[in-house]
PDB file of N, CA and C in Angstrom:
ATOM      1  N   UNK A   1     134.580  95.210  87.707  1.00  0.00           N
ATOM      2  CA  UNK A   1     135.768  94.969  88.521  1.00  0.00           C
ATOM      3  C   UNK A   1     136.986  95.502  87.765  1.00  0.00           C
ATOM      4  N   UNK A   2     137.789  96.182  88.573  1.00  0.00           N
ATOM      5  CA  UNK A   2     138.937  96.674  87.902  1.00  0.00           C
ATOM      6  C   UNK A   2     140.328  95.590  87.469  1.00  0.00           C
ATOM      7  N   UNK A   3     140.068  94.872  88.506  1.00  0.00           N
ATOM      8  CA  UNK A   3     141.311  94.023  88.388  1.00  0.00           C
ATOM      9  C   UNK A   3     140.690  93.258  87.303  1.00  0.00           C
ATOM     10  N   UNK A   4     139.713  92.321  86.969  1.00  0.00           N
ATOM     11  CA  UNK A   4     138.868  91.543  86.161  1.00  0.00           C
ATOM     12  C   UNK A   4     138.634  91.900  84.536  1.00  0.00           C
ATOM     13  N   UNK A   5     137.591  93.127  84.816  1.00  0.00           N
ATOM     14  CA  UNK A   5     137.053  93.104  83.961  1.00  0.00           C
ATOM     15  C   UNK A   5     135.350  93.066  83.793  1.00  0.00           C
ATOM     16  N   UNK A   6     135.278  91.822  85.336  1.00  0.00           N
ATOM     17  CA  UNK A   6     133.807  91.498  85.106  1.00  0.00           C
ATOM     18  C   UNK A   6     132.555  92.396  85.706  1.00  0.00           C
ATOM     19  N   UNK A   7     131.787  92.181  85.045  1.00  0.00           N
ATOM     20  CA  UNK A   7     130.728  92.751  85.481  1.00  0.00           C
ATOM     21  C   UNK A   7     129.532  92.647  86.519  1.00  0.00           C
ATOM     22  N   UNK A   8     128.971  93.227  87.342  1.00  0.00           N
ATOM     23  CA  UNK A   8     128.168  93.187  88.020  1.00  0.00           C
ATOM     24  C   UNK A   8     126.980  93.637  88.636  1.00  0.00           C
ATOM     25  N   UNK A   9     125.454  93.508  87.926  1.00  0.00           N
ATOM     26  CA  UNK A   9     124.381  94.234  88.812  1.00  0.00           C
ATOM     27  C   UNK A   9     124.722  94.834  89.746  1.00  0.00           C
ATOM     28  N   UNK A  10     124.920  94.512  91.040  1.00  0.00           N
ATOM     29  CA  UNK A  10     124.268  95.245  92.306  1.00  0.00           C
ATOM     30  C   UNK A  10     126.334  95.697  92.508  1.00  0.00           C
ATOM     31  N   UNK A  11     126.456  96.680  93.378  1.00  0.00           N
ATOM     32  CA  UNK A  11     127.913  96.751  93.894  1.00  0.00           C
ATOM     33  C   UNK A  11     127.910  96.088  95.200  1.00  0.00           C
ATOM     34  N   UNK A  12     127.170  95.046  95.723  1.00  0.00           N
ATOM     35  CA  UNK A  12     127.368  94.763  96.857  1.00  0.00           C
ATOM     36  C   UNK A  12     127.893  92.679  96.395  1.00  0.00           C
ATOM     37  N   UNK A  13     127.737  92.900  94.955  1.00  0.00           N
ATOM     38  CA  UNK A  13     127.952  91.683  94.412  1.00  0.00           C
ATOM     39  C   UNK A  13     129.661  91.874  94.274  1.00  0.00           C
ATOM     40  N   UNK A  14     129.957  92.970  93.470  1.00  0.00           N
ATOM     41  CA  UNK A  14     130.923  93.331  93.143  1.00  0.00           C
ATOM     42  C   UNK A  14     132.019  93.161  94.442  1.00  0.00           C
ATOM     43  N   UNK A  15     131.923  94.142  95.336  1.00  0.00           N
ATOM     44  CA  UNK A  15     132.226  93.868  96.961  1.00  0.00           C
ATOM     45  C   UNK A  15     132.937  92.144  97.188  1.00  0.00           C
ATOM     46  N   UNK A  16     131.939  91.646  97.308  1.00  0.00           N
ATOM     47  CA  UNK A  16     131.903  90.596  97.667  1.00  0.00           C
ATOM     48  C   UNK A  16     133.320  89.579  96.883  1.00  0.00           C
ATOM     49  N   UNK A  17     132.864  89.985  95.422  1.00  0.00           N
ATOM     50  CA  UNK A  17     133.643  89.375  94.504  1.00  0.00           C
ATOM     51  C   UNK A  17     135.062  90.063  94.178  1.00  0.00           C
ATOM     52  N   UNK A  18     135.402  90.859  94.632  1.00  0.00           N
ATOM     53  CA  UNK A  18     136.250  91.753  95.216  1.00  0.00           C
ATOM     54  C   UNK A  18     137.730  91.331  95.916  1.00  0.00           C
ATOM     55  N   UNK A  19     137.098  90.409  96.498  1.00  0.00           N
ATOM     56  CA  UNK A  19     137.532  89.420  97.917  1.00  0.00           C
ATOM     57  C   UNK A  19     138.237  88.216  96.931  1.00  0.00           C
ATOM     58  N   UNK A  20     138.315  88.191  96.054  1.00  0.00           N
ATOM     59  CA  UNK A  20     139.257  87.092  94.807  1.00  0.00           C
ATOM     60  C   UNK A  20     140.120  87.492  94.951  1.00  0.00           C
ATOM     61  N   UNK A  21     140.255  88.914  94.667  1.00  0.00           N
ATOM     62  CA  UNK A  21     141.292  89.705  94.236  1.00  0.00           C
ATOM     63  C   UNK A  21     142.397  89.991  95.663  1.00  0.00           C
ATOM     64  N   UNK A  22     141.963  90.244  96.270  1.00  0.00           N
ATOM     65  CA  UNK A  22     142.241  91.248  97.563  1.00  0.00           C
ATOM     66  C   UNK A  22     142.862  89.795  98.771  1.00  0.00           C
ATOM     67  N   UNK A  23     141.759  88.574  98.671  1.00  0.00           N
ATOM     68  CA  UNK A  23     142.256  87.585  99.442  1.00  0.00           C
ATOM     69  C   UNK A  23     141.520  87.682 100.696  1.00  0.00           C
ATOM     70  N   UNK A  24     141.066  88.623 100.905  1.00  0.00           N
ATOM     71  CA  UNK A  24     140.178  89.042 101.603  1.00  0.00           C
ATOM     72  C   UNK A  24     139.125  87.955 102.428  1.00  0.00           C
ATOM     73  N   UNK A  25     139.518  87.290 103.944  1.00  0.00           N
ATOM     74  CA  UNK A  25     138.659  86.957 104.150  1.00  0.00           C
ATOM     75  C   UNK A  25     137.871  86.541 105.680  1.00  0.00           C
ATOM     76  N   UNK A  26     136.988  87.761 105.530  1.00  0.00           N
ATOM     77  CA  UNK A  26     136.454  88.314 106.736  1.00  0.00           C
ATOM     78  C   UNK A  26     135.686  87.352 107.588  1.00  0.00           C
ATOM     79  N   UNK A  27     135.231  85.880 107.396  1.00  0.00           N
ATOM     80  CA  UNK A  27     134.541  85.487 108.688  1.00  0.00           C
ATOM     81  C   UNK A  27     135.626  84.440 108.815  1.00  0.00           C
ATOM     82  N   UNK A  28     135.720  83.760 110.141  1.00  0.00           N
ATOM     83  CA  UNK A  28     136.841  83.482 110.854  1.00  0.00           C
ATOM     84  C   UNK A  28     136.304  81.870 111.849  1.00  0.00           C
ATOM     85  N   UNK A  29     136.284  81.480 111.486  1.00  0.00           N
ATOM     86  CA  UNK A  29     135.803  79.928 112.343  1.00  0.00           C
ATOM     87  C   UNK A  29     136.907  80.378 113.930  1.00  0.00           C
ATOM     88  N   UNK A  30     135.319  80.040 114.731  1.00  0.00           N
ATOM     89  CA  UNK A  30     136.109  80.562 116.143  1.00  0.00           C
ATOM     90  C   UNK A  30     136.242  79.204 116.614  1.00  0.00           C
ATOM     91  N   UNK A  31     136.350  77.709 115.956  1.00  0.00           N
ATOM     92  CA  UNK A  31     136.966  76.945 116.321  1.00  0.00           C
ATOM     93  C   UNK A  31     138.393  76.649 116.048  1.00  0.00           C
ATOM     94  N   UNK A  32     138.679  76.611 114.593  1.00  0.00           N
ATOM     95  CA  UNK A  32     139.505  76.422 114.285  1.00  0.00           C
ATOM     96  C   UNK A  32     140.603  77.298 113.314  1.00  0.00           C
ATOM     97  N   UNK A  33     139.580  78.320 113.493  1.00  0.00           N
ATOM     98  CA  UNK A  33     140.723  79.941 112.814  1.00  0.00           C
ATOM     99  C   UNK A  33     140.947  79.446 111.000  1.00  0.00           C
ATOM    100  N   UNK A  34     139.993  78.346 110.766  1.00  0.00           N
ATOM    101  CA  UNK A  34     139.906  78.987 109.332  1.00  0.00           C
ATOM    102  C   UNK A  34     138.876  80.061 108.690  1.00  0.00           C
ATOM    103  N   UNK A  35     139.233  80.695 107.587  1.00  0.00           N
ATOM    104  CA  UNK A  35     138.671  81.877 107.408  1.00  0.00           C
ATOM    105  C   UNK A  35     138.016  81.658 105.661  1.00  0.00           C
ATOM    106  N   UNK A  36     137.219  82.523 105.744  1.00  0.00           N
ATOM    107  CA  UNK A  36     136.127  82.015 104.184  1.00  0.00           C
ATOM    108  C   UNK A  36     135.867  83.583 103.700  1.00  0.00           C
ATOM    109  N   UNK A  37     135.526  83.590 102.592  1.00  0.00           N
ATOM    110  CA  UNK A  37     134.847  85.132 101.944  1.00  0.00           C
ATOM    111  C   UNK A  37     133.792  85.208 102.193  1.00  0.00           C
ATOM    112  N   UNK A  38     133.029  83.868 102.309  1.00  0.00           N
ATOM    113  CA  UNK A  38     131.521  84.333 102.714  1.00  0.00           C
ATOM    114  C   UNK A  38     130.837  84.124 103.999  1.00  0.00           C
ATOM    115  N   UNK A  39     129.811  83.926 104.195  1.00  0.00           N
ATOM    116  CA  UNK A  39     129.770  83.906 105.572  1.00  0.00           C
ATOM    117  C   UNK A  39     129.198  82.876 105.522  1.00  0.00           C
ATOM    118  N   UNK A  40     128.602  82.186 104.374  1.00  0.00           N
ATOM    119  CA  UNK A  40     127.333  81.070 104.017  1.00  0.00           C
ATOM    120  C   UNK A  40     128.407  79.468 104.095  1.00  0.00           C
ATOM    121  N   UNK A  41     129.831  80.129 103.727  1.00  0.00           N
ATOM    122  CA  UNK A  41     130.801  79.539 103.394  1.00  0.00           C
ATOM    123  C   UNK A  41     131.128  78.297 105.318  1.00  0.00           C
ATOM    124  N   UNK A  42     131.082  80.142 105.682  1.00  0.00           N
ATOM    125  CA  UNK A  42     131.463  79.913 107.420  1.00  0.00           C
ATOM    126  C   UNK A  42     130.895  78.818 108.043  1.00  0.00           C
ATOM    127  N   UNK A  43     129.332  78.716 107.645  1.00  0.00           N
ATOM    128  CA  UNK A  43     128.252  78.207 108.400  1.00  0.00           C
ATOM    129  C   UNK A  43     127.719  77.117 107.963  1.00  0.00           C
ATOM    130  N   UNK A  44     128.458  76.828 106.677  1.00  0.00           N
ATOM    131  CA  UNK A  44     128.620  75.455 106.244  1.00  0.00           C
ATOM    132  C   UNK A  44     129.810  74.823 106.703  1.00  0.00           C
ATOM    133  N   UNK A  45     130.992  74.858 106.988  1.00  0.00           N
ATOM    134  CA  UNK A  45     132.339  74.936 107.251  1.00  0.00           C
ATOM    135  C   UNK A  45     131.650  73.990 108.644  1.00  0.00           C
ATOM    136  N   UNK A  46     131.729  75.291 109.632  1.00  0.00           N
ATOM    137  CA  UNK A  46     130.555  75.021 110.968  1.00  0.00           C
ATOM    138  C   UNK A  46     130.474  73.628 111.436  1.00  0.00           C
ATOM    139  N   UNK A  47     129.539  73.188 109.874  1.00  0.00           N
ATOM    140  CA  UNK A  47     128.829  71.550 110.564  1.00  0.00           C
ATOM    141  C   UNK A  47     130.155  70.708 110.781  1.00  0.00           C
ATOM    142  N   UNK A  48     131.050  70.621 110.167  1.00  0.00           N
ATOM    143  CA  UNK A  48     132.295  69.881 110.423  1.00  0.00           C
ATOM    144  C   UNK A  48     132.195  69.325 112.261  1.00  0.00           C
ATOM    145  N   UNK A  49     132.206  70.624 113.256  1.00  0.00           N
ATOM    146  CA  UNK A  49     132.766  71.067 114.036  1.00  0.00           C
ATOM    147  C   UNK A  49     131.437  70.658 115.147  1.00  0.00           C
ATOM    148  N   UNK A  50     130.635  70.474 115.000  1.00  0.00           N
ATOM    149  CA  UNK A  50     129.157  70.674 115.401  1.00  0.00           C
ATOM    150  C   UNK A  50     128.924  69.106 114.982  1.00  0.00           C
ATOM    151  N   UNK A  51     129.421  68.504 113.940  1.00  0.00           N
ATOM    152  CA  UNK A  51     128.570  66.955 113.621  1.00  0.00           C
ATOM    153  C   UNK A  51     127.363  66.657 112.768  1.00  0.00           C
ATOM    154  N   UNK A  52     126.739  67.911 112.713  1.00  0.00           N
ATOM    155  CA  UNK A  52     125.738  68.280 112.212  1.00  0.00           C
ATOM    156  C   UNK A  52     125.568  67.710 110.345  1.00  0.00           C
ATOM    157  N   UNK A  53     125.196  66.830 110.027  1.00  0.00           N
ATOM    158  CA  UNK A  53     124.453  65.842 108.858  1.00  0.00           C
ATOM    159  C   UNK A  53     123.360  65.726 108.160  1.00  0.00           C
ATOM    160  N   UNK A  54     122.458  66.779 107.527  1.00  0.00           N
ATOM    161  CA  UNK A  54     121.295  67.283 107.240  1.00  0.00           C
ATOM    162  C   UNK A  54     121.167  66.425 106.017  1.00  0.00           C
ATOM    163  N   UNK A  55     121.492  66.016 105.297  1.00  0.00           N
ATOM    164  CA  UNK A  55     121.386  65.312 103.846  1.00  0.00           C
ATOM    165  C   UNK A  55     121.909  63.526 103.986  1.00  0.00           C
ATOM    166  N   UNK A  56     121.031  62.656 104.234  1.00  0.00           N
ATOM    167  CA  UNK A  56     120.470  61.768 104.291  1.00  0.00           C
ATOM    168  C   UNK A  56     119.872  60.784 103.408  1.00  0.00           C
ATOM    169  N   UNK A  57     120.743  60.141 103.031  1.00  0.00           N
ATOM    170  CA  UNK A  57     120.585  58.956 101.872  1.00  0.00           C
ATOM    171  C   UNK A  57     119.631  58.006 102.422  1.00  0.00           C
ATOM    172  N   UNK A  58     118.121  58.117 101.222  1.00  0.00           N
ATOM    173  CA  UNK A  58     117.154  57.281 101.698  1.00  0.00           C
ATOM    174  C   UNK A  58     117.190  55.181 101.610  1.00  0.00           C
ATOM    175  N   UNK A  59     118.602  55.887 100.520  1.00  0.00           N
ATOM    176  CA  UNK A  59     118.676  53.905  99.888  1.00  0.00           C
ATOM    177  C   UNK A  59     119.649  53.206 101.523  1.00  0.00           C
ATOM    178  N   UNK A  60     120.581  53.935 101.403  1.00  0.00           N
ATOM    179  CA  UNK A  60     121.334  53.300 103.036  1.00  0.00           C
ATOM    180  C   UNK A  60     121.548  53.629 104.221  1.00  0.00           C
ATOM    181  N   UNK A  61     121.009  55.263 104.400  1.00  0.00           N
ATOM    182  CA  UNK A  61     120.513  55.664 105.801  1.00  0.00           C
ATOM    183  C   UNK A  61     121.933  56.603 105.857  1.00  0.00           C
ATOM    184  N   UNK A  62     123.258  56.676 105.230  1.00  0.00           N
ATOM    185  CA  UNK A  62     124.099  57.026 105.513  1.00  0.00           C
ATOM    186  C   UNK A  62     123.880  58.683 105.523  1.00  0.00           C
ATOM    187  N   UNK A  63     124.644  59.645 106.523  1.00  0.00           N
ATOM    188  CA  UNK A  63     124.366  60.929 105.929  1.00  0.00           C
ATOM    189  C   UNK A  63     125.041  61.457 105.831  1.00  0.00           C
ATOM    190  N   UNK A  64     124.995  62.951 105.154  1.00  0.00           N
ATOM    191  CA  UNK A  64     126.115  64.012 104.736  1.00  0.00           C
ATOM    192  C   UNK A  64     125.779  65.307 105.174  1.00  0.00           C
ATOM    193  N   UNK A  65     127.057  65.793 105.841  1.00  0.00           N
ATOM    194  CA  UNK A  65     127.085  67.152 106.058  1.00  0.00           C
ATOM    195  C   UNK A  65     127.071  68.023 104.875  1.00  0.00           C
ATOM    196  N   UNK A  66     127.421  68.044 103.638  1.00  0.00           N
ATOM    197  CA  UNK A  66     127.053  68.321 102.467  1.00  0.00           C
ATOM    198  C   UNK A  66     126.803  68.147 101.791  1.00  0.00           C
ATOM    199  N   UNK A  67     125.704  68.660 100.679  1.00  0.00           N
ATOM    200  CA  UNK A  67     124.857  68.232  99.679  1.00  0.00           C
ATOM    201  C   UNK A  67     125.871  68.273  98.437  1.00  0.00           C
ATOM    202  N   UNK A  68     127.423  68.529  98.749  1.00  0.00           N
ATOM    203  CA  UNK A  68     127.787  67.880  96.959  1.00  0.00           C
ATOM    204  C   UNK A  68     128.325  66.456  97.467  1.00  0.00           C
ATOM    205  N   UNK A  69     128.572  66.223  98.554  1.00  0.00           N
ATOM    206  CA  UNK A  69     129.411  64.688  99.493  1.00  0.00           C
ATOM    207  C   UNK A  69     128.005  63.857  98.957  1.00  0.00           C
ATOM    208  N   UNK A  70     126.624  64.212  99.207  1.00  0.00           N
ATOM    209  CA  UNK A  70     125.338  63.988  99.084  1.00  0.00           C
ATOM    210  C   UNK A  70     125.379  62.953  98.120  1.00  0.00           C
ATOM    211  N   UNK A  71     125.384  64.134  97.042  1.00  0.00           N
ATOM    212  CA  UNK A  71     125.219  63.504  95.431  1.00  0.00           C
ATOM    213  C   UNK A  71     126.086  63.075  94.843  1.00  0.00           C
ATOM    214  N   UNK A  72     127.577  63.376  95.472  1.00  0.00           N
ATOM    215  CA  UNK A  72     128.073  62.287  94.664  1.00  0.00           C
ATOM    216  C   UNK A  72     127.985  60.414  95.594  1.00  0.00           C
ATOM    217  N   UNK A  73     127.750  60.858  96.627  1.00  0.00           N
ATOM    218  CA  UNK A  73     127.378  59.516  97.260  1.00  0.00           C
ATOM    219  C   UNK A  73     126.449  58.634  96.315  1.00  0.00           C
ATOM    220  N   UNK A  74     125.162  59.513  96.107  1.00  0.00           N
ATOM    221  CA  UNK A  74     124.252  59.094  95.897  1.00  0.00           C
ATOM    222  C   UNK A  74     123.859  58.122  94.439  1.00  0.00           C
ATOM    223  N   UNK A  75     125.223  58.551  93.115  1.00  0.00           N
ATOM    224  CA  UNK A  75     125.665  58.014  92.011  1.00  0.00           C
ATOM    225  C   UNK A  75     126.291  56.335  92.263  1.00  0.00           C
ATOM    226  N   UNK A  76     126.415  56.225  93.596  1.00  0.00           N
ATOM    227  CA  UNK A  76     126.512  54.614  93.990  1.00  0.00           C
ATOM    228  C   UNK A  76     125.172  54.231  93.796  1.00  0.00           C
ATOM    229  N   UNK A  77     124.360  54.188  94.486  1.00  0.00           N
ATOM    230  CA  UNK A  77     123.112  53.462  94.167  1.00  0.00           C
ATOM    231  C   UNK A  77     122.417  53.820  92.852  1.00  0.00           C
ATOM    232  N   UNK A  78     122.472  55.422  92.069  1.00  0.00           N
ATOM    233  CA  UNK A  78     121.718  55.298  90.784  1.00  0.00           C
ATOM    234  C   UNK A  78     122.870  54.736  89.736  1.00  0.00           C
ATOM    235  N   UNK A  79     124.091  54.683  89.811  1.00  0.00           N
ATOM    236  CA  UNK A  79     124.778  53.884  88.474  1.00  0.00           C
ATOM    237  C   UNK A  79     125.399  55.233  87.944  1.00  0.00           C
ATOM    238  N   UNK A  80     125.150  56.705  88.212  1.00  0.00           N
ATOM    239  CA  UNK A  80     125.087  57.408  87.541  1.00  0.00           C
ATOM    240  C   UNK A  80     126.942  57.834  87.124  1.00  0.00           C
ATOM    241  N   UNK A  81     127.119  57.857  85.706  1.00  0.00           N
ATOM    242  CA  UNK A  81     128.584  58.403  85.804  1.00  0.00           C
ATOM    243  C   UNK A  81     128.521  59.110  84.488  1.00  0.00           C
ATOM    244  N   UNK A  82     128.641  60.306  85.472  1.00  0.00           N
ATOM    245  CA  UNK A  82     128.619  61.474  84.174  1.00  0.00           C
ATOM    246  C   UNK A  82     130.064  62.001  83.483  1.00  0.00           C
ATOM    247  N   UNK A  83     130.764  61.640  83.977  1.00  0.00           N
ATOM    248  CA  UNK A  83     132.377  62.059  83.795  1.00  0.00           C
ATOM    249  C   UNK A  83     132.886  61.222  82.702  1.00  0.00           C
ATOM    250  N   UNK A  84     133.350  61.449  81.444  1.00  0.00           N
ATOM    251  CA  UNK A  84     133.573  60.762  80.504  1.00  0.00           C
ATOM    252  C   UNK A  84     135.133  61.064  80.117  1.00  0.00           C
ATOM    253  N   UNK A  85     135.484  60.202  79.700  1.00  0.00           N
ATOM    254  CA  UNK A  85     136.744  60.198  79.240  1.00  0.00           C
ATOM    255  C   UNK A  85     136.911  60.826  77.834  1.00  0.00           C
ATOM    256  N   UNK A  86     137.208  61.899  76.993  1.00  0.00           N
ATOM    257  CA  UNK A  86     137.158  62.086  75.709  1.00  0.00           C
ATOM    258  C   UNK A  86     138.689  61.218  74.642  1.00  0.00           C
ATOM    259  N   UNK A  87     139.201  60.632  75.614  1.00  0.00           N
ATOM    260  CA  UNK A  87     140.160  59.614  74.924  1.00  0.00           C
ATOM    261  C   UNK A  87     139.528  58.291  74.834  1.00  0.00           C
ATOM    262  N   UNK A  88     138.742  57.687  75.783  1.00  0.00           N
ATOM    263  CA  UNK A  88     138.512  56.273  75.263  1.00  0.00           C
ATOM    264  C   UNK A  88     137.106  56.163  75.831  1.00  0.00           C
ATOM    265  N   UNK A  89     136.358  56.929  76.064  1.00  0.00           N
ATOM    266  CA  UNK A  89     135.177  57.057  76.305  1.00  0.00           C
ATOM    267  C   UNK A  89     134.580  56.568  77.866  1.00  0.00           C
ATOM    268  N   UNK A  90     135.421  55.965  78.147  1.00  0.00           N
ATOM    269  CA  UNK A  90     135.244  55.486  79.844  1.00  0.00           C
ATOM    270  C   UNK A  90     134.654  56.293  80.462  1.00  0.00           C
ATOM    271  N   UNK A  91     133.864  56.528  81.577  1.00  0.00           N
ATOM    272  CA  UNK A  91     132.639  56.951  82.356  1.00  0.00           C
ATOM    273  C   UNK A  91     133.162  56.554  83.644  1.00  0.00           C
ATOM    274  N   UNK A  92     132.853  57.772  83.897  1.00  0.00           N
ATOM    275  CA  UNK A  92     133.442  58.030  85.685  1.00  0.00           C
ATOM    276  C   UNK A  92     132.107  58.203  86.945  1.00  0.00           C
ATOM    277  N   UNK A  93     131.926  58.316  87.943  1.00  0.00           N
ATOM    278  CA  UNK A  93     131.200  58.420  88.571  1.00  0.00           C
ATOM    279  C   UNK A  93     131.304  59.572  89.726  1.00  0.00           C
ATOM    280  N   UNK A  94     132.876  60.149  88.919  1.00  0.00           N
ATOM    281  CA  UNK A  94     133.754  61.424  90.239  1.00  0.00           C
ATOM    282  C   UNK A  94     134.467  62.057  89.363  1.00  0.00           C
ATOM    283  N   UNK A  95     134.753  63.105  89.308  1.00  0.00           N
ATOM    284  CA  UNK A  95     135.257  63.739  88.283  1.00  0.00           C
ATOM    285  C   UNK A  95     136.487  63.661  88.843  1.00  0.00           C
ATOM    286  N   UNK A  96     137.274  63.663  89.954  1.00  0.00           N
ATOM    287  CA  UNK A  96     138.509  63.402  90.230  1.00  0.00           C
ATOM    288  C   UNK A  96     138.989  62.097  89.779  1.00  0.00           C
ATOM    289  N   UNK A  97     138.307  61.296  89.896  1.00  0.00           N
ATOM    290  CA  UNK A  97     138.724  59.700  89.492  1.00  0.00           C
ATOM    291  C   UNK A  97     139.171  59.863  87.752  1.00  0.00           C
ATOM    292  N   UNK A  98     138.190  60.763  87.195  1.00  0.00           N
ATOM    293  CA  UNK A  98     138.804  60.813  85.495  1.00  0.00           C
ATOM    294  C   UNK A  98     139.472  61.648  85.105  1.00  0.00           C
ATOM    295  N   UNK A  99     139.775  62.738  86.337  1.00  0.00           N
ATOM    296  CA  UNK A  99     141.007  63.100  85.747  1.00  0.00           C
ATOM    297  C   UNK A  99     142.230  62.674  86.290  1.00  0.00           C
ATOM    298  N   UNK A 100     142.370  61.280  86.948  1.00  0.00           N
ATOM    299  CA  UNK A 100     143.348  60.881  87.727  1.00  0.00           C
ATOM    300  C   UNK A 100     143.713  60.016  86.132  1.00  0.00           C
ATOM    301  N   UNK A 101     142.026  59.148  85.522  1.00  0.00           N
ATOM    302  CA  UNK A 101     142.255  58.066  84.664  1.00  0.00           C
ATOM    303  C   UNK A 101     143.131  58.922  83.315  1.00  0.00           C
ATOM    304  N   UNK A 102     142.341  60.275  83.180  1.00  0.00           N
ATOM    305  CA  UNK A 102     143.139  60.482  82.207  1.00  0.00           C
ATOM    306  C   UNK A 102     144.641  60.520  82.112  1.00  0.00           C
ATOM    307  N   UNK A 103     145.219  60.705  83.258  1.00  0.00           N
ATOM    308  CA  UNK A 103     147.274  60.955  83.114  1.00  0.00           C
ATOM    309  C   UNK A 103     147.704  59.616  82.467  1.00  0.00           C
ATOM    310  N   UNK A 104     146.962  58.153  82.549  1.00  0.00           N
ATOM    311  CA  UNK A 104     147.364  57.297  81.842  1.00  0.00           C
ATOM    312  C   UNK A 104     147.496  57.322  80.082  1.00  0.00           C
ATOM    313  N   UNK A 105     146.466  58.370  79.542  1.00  0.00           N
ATOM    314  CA  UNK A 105     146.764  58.924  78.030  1.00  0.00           C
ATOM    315  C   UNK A 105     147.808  59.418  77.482  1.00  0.00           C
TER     316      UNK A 105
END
């Protein structure tokens, strides 16, 4: 990439990644006229609009249109909190929540 620097196998990667630079962004939600670089982007976007909930929490039945809404749901029932505080060691379960905790440092 010229503007970058970075590198890329295929030029259709490059292309793609291209679209950082440029702002570039060619598919177009014909509901609501927002626009994405990718198209995978689009058609996830999509389920919003559609209702559509494929990821399905087996502990409370609740579901998610996306698999990161998914997993971080899903750190309620395992306990899991990977987000650590490197000032006082506190453990988060959302990485937004610790970097909200950290402005109190």
């Amino acid at each position: 990439c010229v503007s970058c620097g970075k590198s890329f196998r295929w030029s259709s990667e490059l292309l793609i990644h291209q679209r950082v630079h440029t702002r570039d962004r060619p598919y177009e939600c014909t509901q609501c006229g927002k626009s994405f670089t990718h198209s995978s982007h689009l058609s996830t976007h999509q389920r919003t609009h559609l209702g559509v909930r494929p990821y399905k929490c087996t502990d409370c039945g609740k579901s998610f249109g996306y698999s990161s809404s998914f997993l971080k749901h899903q750190r309620i029932h395992t306990g899991e909190k990977p987000y650590q505080c490197p000032h006082c060691g506190k453990s988060f379960s959302d990485s937004s929540v610790l970097i909200r905790h950290q402005r109190i440092h």
